[in-house]
PDB file of N, CA and C in Angstrom:
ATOM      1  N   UNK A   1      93.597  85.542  88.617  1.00  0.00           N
ATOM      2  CA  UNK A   1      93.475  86.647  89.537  1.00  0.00           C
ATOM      3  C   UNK A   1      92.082  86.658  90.144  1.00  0.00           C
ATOM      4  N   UNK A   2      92.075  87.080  91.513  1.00  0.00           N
ATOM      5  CA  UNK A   2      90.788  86.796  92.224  1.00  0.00           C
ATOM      6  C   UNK A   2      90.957  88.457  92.359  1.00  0.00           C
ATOM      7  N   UNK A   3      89.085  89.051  92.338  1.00  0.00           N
ATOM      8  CA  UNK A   3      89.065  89.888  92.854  1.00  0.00           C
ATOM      9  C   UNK A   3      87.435  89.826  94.172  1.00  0.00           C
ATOM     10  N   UNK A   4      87.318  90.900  95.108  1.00  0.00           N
ATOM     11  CA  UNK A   4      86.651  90.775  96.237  1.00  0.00           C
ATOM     12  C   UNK A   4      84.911  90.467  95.736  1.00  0.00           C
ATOM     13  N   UNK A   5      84.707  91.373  94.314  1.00  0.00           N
ATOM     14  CA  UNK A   5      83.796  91.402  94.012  1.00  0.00           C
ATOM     15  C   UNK A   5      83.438  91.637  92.529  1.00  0.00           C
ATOM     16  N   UNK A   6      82.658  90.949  91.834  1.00  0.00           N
ATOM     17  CA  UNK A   6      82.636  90.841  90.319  1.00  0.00           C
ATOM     18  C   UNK A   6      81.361  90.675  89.519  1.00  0.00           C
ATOM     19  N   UNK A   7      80.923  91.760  88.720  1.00  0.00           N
ATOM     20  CA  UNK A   7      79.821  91.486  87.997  1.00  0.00           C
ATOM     21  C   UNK A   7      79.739  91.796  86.582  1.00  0.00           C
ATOM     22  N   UNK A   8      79.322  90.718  85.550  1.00  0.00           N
ATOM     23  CA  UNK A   8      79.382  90.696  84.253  1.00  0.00           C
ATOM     24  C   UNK A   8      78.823  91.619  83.722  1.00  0.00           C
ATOM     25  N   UNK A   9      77.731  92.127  83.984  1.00  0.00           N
ATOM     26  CA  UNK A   9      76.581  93.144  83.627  1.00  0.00           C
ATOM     27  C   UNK A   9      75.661  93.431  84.690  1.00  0.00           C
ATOM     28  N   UNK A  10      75.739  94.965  85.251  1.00  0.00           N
ATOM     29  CA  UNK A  10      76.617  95.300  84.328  1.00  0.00           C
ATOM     30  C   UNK A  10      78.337  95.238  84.870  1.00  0.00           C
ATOM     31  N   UNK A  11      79.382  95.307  84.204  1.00  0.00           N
ATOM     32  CA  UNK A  11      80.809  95.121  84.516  1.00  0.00           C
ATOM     33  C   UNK A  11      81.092  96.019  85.781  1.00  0.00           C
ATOM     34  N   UNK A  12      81.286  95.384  86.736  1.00  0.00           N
ATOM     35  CA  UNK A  12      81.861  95.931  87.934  1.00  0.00           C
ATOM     36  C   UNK A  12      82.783  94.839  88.862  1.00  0.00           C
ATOM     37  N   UNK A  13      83.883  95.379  89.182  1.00  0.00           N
ATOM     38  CA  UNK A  13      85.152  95.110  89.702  1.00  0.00           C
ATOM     39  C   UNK A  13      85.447  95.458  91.116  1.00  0.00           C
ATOM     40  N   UNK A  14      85.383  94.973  91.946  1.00  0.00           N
ATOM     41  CA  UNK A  14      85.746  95.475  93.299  1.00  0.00           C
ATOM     42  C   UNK A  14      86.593  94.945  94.504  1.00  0.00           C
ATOM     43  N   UNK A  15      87.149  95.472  95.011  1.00  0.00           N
ATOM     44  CA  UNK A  15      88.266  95.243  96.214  1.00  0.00           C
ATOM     45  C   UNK A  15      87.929  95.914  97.549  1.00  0.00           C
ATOM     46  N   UNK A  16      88.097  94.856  98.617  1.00  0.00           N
ATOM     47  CA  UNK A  16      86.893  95.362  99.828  1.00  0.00           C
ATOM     48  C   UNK A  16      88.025  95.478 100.679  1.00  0.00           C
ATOM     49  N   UNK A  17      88.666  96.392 101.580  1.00  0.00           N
ATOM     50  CA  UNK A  17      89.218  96.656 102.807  1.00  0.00           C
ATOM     51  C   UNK A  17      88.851  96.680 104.274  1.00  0.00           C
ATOM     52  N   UNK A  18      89.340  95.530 105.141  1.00  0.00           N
ATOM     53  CA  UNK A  18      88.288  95.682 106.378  1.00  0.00           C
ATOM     54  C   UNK A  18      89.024  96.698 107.072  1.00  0.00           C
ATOM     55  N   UNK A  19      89.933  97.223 107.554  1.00  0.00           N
ATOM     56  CA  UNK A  19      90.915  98.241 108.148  1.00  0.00           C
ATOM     57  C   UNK A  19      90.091  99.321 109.245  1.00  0.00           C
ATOM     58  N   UNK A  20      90.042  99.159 110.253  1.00  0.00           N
ATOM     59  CA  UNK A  20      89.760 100.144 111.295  1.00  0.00           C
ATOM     60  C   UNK A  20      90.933 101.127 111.197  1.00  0.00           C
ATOM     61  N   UNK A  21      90.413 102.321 111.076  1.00  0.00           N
ATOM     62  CA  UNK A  21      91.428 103.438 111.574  1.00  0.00           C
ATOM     63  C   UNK A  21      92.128 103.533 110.733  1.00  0.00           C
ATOM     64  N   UNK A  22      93.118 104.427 110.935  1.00  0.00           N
ATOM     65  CA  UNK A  22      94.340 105.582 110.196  1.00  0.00           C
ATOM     66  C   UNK A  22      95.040 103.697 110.005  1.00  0.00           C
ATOM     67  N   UNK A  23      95.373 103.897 107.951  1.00  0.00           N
ATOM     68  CA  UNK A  23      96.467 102.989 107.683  1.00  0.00           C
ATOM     69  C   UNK A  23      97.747 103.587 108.106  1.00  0.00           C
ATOM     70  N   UNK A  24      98.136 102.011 108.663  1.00  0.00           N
ATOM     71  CA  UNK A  24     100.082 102.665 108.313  1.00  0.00           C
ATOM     72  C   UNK A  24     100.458 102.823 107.055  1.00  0.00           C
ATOM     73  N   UNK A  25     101.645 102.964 106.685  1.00  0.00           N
ATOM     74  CA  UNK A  25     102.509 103.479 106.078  1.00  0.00           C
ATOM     75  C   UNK A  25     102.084 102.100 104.794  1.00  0.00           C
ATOM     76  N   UNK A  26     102.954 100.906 105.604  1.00  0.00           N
ATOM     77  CA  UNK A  26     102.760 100.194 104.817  1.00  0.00           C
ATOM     78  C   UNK A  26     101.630  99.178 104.062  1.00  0.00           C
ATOM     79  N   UNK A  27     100.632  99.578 105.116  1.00  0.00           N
ATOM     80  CA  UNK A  27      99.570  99.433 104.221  1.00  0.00           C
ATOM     81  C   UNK A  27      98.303 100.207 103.438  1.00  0.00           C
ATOM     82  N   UNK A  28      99.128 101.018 103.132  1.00  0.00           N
ATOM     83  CA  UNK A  28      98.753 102.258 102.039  1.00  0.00           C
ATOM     84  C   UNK A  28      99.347 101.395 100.540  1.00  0.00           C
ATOM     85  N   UNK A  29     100.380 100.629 101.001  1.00  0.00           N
ATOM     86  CA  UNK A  29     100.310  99.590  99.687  1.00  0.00           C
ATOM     87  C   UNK A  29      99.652  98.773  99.322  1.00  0.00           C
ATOM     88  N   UNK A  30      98.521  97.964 100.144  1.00  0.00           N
ATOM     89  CA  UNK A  30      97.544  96.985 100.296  1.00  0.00           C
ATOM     90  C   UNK A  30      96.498  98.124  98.891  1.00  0.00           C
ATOM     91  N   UNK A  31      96.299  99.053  99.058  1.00  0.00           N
ATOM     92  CA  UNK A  31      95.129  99.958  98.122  1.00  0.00           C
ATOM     93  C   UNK A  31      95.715 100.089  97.033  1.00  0.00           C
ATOM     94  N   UNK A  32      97.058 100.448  97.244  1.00  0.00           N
ATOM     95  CA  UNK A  32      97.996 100.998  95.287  1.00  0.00           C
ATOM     96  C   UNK A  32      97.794  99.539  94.862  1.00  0.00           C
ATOM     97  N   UNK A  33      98.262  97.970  95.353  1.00  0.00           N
ATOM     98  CA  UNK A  33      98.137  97.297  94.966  1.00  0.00           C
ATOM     99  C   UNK A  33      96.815  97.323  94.100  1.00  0.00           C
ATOM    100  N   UNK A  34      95.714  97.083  94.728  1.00  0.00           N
ATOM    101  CA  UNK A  34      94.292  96.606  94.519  1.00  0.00           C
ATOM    102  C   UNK A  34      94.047  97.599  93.481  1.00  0.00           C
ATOM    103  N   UNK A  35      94.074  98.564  93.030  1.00  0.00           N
ATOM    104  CA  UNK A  35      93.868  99.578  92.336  1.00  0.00           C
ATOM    105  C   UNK A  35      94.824  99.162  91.042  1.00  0.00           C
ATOM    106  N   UNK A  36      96.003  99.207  91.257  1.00  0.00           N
ATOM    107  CA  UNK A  36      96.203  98.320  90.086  1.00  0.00           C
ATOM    108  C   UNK A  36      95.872  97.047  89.750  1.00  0.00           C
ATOM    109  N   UNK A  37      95.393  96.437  90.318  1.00  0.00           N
ATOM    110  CA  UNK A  37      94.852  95.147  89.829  1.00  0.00           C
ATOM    111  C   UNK A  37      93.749  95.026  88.854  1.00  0.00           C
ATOM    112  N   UNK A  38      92.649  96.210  89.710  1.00  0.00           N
ATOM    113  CA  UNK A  38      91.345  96.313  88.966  1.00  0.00           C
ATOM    114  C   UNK A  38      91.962  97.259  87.456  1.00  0.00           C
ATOM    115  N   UNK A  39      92.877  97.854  87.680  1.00  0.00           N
ATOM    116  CA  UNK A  39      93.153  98.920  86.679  1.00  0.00           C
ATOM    117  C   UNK A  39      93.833  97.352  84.774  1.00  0.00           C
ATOM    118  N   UNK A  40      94.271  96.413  85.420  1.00  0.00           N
ATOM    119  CA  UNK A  40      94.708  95.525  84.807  1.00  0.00           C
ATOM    120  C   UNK A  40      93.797  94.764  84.775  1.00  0.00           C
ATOM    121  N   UNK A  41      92.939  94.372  85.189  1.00  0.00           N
ATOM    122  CA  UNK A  41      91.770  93.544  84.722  1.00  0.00           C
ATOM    123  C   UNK A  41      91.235  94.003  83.771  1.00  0.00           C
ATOM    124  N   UNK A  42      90.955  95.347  84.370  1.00  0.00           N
ATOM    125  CA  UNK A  42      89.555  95.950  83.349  1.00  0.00           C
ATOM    126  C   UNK A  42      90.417  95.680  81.759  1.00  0.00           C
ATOM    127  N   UNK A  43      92.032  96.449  81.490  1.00  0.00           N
ATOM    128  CA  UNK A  43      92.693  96.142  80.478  1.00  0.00           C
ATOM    129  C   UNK A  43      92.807  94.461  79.875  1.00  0.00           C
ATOM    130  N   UNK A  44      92.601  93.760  80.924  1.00  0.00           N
ATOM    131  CA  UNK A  44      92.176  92.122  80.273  1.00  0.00           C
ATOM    132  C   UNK A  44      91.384  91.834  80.112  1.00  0.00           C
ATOM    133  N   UNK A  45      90.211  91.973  80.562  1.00  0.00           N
ATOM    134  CA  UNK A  45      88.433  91.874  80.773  1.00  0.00           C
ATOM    135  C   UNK A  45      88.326  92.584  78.807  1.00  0.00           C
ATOM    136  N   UNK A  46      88.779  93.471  78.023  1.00  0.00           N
ATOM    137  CA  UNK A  46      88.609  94.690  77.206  1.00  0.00           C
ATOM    138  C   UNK A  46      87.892  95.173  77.519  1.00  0.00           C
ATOM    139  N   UNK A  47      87.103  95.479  78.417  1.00  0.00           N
ATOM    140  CA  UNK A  47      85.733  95.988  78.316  1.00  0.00           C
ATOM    141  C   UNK A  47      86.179  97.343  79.440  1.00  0.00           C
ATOM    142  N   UNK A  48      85.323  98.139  79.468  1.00  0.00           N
ATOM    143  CA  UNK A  48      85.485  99.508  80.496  1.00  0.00           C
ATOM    144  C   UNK A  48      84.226  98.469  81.812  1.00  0.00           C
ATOM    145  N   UNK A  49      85.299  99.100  82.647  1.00  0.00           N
ATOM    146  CA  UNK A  49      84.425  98.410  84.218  1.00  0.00           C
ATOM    147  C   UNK A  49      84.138  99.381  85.106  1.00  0.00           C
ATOM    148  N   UNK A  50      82.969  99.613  85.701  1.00  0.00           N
ATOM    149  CA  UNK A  50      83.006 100.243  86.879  1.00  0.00           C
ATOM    150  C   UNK A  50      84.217  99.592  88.482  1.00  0.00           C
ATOM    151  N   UNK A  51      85.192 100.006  88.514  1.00  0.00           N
ATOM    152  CA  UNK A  51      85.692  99.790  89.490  1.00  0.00           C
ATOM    153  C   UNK A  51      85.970 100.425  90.488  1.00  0.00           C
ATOM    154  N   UNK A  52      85.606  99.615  91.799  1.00  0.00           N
ATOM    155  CA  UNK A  52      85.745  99.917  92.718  1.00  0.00           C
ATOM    156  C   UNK A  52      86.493  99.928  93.941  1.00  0.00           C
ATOM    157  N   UNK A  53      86.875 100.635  95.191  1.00  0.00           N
ATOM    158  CA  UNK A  53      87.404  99.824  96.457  1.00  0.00           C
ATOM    159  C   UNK A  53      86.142 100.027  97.700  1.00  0.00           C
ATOM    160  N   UNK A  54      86.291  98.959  98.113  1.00  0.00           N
ATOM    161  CA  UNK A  54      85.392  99.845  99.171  1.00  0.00           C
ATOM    162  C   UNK A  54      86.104  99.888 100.635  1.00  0.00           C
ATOM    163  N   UNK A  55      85.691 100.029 101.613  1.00  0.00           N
ATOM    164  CA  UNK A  55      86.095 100.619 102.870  1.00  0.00           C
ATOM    165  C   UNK A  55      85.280 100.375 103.910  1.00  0.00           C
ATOM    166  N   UNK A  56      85.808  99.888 105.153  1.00  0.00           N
ATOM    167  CA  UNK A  56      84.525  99.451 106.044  1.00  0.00           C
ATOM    168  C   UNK A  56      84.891 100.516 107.102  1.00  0.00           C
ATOM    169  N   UNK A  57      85.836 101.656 107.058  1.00  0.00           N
ATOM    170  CA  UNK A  57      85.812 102.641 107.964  1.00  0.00           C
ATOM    171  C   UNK A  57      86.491 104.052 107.287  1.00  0.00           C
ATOM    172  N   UNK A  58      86.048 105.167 107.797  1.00  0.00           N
ATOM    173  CA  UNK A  58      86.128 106.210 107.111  1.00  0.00           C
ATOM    174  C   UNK A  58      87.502 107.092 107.137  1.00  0.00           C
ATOM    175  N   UNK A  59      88.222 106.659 108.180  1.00  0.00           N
ATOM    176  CA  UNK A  59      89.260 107.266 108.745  1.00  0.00           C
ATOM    177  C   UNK A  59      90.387 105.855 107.786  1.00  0.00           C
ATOM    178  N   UNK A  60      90.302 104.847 107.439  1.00  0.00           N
ATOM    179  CA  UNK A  60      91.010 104.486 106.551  1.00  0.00           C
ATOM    180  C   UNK A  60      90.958 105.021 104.848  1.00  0.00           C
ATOM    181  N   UNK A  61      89.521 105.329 104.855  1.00  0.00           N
ATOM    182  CA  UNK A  61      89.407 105.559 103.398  1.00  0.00           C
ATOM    183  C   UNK A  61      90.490 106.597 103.323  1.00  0.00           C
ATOM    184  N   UNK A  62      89.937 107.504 104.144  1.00  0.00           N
ATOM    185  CA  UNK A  62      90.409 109.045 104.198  1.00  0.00           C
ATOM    186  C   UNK A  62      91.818 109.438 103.492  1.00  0.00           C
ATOM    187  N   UNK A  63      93.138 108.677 103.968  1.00  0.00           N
ATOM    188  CA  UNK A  63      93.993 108.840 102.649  1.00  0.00           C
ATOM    189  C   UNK A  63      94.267 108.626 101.191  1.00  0.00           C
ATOM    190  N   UNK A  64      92.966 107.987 101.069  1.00  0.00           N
ATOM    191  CA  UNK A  64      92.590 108.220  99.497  1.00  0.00           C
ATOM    192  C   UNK A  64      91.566 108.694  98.712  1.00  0.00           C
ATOM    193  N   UNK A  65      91.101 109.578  99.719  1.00  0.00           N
ATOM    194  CA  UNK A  65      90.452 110.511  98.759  1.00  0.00           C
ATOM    195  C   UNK A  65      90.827 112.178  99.297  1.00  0.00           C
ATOM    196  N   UNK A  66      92.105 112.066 100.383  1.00  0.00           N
ATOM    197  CA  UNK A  66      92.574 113.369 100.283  1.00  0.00           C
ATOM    198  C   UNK A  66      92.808 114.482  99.177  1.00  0.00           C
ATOM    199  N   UNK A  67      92.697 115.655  99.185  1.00  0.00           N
ATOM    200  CA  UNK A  67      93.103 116.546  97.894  1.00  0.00           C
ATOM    201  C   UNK A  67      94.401 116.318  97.978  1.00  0.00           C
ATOM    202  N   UNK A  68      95.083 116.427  99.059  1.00  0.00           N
ATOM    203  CA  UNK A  68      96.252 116.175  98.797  1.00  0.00           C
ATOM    204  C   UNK A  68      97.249 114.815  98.523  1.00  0.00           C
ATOM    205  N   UNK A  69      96.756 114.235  98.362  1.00  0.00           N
ATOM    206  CA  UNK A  69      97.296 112.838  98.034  1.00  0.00           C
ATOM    207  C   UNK A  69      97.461 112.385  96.725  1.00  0.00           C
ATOM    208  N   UNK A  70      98.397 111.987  96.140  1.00  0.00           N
ATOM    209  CA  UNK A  70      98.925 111.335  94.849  1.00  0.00           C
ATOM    210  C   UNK A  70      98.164 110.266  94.556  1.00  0.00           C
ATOM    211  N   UNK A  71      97.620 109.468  95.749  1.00  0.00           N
ATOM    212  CA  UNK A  71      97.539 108.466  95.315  1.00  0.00           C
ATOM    213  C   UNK A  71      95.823 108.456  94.859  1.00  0.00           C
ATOM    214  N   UNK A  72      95.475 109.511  95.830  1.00  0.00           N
ATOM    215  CA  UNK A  72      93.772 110.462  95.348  1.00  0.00           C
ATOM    216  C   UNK A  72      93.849 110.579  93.710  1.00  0.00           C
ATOM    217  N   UNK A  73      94.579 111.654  93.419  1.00  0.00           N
ATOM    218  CA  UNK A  73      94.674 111.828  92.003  1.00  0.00           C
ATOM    219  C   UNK A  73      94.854 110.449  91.394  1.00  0.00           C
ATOM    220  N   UNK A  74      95.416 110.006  91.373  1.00  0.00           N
ATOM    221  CA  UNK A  74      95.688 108.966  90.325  1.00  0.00           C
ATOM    222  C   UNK A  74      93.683 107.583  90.570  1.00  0.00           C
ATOM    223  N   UNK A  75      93.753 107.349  91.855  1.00  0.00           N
ATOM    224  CA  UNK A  75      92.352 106.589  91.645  1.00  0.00           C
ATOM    225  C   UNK A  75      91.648 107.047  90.798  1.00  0.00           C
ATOM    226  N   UNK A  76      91.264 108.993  90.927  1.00  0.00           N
ATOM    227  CA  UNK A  76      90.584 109.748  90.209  1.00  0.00           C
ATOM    228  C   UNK A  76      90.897 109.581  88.505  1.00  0.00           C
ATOM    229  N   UNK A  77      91.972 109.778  88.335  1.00  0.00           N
ATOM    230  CA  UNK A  77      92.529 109.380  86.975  1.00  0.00           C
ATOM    231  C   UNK A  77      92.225 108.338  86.271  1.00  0.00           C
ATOM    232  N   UNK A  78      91.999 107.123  86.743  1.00  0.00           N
ATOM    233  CA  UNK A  78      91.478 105.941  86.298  1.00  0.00           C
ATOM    234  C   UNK A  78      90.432 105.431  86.674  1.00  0.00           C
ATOM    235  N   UNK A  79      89.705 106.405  87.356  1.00  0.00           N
ATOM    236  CA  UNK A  79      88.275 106.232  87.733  1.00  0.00           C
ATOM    237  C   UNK A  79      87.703 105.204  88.457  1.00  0.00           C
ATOM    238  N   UNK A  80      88.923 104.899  89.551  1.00  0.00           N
ATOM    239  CA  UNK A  80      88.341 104.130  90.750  1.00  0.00           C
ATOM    240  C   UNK A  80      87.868 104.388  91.693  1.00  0.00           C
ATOM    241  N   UNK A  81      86.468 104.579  91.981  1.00  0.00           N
ATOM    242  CA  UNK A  81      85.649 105.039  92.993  1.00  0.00           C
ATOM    243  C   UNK A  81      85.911 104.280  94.064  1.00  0.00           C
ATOM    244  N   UNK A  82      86.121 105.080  95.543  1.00  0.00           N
ATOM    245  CA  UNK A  82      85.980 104.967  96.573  1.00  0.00           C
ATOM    246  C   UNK A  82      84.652 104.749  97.536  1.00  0.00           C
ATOM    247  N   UNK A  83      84.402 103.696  98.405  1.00  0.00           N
ATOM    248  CA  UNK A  83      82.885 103.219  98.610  1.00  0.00           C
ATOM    249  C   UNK A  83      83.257 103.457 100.077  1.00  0.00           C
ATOM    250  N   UNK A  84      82.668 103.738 101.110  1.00  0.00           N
ATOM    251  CA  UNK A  84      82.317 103.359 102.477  1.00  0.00           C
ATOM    252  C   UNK A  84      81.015 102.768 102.790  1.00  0.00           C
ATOM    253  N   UNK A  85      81.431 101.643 103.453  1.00  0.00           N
ATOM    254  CA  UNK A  85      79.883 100.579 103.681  1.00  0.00           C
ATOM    255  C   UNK A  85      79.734 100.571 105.076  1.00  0.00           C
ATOM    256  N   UNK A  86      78.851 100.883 106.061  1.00  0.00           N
ATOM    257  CA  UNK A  86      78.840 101.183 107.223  1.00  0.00           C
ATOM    258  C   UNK A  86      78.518  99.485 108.043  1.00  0.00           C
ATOM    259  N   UNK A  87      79.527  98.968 108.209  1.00  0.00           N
ATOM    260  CA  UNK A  87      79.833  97.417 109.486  1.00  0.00           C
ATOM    261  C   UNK A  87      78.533  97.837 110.472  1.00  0.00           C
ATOM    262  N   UNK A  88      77.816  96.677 110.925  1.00  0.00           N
ATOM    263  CA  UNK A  88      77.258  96.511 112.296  1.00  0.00           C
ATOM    264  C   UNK A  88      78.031  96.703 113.320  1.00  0.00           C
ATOM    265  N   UNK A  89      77.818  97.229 114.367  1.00  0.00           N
ATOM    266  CA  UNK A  89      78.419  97.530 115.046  1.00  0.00           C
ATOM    267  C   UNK A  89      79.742  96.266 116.031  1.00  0.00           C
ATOM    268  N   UNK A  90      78.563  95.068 116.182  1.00  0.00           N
ATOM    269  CA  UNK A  90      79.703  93.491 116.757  1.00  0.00           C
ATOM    270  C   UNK A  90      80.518  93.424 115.353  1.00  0.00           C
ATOM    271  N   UNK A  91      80.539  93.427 114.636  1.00  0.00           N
ATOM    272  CA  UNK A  91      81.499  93.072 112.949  1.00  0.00           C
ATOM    273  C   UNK A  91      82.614  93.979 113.361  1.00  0.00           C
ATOM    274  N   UNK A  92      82.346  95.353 113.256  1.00  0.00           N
ATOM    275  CA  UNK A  92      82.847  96.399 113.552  1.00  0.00           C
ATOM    276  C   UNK A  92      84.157  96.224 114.767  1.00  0.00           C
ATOM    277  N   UNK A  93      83.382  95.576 115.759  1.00  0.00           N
ATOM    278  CA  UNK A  93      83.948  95.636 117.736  1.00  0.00           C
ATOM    279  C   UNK A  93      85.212  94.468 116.986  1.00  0.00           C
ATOM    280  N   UNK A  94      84.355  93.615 116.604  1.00  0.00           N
ATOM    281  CA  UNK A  94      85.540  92.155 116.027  1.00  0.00           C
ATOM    282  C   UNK A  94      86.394  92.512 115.642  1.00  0.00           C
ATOM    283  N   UNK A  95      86.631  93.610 114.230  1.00  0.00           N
ATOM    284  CA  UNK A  95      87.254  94.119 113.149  1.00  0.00           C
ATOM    285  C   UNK A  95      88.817  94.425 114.490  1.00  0.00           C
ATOM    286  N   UNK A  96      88.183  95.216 115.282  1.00  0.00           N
ATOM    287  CA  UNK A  96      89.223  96.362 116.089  1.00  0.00           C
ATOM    288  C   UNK A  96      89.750  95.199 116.746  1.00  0.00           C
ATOM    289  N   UNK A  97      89.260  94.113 117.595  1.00  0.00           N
ATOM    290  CA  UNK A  97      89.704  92.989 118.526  1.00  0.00           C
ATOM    291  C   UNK A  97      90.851  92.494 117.530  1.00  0.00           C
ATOM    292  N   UNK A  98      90.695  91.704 116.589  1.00  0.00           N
ATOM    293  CA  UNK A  98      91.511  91.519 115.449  1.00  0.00           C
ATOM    294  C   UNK A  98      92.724  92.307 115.149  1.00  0.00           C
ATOM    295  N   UNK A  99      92.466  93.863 114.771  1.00  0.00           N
ATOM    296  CA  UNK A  99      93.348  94.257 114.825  1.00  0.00           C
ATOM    297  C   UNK A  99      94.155  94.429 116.055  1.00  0.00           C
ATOM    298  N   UNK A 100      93.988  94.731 117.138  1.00  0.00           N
ATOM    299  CA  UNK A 100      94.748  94.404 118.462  1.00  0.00           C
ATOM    300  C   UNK A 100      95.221  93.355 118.685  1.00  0.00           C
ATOM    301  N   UNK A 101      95.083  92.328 118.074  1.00  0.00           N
ATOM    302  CA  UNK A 101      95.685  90.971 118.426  1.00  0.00           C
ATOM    303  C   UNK A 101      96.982  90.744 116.982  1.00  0.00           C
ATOM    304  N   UNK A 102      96.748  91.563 116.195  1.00  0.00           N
ATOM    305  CA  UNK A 102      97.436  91.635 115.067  1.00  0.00           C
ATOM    306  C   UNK A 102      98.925  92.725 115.260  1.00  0.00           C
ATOM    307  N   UNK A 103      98.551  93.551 115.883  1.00  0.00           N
ATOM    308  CA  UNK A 103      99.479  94.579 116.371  1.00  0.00           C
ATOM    309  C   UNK A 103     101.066  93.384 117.142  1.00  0.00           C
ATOM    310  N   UNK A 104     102.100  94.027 116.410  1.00  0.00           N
ATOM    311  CA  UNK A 104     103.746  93.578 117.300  1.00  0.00           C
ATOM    312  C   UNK A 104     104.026  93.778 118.645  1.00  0.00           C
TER     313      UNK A 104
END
């Protein structure tokens, strides 16, 4: 199992999302995935890990750290912190070009 980001000591686990903007539907599964992954590592690793996801835009994070969201509670529950890392702005312009060329 590969994860985005990994450190022995101290133990930290992380999964990086490039996603401009409001996820769809179906990739609100791309995060439950990753979240269980780190949630199963850390259980193979034995050790307790700081794990993480991070987020390169805020309006994607945003359905997971809603109050109202299930899937909020449960990160919270297993203590997967949510990160936003602020993109340069050309990374950023790319990110969105990408996704427009990705769009059906």
């Amino acid at each position: 199992m590969e994860v985005d980001g990994y450190s022995d000591k101290p133990a930290v686990l992380c999964e990086a999302w490039a996603r401009i903007g409001e996820p769809k539907s179906a990739q609100r599964h791309k995060i439950i995935n990753d979240a269980l992954k780190l949630i199963f590592l850390e259980k193979k690793l034995g050790k307790v890990c700081r794990k993480v996801i991070i987020f390169a835009d805020e309006k994607a994070r945003q359905p997971f750290i809603s109050p109202k969201s299930w899937v909020s509670a449960c990160l919270k529950e297993f203590k997967i912190e949510t990160e936003l890392v602020k993109l340069p702005p050309n990374i950023r312009k790319g990110l969105i070009a990408a996704q427009k060329r990705q769009r059906r």
